[in-house]
Protein backbone atom coordinates (compact mmCIF):
# COMPACT_ATOMS: atom_id res chain seq x y z
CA UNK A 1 11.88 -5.81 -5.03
CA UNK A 2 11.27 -5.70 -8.57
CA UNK A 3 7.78 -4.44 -7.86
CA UNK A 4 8.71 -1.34 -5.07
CA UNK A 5 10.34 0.71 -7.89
CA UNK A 6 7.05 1.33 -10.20
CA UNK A 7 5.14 1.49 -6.80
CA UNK A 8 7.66 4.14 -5.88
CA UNK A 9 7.69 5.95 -8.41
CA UNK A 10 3.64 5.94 -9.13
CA UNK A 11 3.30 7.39 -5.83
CA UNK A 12 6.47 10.08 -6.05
CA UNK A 13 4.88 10.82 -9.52
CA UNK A 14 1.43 11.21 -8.13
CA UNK A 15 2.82 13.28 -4.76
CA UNK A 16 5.78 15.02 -5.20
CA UNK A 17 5.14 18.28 -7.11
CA UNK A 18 2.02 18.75 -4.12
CA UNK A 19 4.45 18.06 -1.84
CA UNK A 20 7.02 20.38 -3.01
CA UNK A 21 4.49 22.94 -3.29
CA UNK A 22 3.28 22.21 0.11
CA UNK A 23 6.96 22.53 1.68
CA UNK A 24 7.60 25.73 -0.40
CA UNK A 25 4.51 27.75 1.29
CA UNK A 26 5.06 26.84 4.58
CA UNK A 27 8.50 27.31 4.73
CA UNK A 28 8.23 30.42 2.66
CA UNK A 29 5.40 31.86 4.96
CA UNK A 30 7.50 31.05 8.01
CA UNK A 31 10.87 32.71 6.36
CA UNK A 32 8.63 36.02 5.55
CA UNK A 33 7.06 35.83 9.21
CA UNK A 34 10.29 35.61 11.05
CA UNK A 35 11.86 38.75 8.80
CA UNK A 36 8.83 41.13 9.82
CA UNK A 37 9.01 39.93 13.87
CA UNK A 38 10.94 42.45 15.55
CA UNK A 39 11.95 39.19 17.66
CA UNK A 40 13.89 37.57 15.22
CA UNK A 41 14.70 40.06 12.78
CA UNK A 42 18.01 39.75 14.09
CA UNK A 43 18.16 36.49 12.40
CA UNK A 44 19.24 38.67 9.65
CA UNK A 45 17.13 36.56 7.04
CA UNK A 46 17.31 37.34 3.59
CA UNK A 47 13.69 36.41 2.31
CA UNK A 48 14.40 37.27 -1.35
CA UNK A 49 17.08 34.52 -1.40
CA UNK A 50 15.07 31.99 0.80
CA UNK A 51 12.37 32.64 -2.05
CA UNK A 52 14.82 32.09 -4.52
CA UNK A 53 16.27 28.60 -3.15
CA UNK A 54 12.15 27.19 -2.17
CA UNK A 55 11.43 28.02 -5.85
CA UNK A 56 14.40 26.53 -7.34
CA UNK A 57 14.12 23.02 -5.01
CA UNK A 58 10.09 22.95 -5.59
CA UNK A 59 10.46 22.98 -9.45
CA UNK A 60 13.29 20.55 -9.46
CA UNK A 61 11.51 18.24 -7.17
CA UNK A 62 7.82 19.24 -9.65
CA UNK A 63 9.66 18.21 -12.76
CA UNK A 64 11.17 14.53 -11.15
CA UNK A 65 7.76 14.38 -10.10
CA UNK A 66 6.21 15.00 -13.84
CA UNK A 67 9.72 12.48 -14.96
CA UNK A 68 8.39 9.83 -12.80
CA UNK A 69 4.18 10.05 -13.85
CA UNK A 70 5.86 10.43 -17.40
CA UNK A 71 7.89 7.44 -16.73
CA UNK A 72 5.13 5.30 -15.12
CA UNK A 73 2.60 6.50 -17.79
CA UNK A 74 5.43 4.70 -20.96
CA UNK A 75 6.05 1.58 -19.10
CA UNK A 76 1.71 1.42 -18.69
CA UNK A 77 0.60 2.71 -22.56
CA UNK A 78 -0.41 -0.44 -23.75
CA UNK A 79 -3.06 -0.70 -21.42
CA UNK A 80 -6.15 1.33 -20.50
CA UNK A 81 -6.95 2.93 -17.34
CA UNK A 82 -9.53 1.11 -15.95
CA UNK A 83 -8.09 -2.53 -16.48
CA UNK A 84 -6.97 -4.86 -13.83
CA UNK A 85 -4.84 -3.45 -10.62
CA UNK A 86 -2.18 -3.07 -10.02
CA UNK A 87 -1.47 -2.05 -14.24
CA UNK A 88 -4.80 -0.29 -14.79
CA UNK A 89 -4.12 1.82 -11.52
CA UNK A 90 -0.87 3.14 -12.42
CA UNK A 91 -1.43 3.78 -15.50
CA UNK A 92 -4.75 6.02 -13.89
CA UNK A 93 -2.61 7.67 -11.44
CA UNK A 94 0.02 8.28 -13.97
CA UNK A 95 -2.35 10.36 -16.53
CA UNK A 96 -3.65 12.18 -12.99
CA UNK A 97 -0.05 12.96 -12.00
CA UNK A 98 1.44 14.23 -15.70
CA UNK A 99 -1.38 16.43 -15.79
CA UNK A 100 -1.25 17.56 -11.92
CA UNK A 101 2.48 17.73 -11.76
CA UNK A 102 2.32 20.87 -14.48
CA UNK A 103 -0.48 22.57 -12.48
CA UNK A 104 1.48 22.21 -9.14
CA UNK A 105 4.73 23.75 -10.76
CA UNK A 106 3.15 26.72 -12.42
CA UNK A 107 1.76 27.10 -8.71
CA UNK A 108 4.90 26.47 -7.60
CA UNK A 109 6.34 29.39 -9.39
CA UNK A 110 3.47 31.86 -9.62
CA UNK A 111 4.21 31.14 -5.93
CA UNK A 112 7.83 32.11 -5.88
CA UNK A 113 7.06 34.94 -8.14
CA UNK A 114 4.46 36.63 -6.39
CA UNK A 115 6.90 36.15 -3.20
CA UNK A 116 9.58 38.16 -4.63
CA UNK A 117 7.51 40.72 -6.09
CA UNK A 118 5.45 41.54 -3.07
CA UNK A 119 6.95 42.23 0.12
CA UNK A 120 4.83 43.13 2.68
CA UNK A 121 7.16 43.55 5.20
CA UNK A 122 9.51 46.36 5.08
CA UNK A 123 11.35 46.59 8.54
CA UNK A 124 12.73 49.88 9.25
């Protein structure tokens, strides 16, 4: 057991802000779809507050993400990347993930931005 956690969290760290992303674009795209259908515009979705909650849950998942690659990359600093696994690895994915993790959560809310700032739907 004592060797899932890091695993875990390597992975999570190395994942979870693309994930998030991921999730917040398809569910996003699928939220802005269903407001312009006249089939479901009954629905009576607000997109601008969908938009608002996929931002807010993508950057809080990014940021555990970046906590956890941060996390992984402090309990790995005293060796370099390309030593023995399983060590060497994480402490390779972790550098990947810090650096990835703050590119996926600008995306994340250039993403949300753009969303509320452009609708291209305006039923009547």
């Amino acid at each position: 057991m004592r060797q899932l956690r890091p695993e875990l969290m390597q992975w999570y760290g190395l994942f979870g802000a693309a994930l998030a992303w991921s999730a917040q674009l398809v569910v996003g795209w699928g939220v802005a779809y269903a407001d312009c259908t006249a089939a479901s515009r009954h629905w009576g979705l607000d997109v601008v507050t969908w938009e608002i909650v996929l931002m807010a849950v993508g950057v809080t998942l990014a940021v555990l993400a970046e906590a956890a690659a941060i996390n992984v990359l402090l309990a790995t600093r005293q060796l370099d990347y390309d030593d023995v696994p399983p060590l060497g690895r994480r402490h390779f994915f972790a550098y990947a993930a810090a650096l990835g993790n703050v590119l996926f959560t600008a995306a994340i809310l250039l993403n949300g931005i753009g969303a509320l700032a452009n609708v291209t739907c305006r039923p009547a």
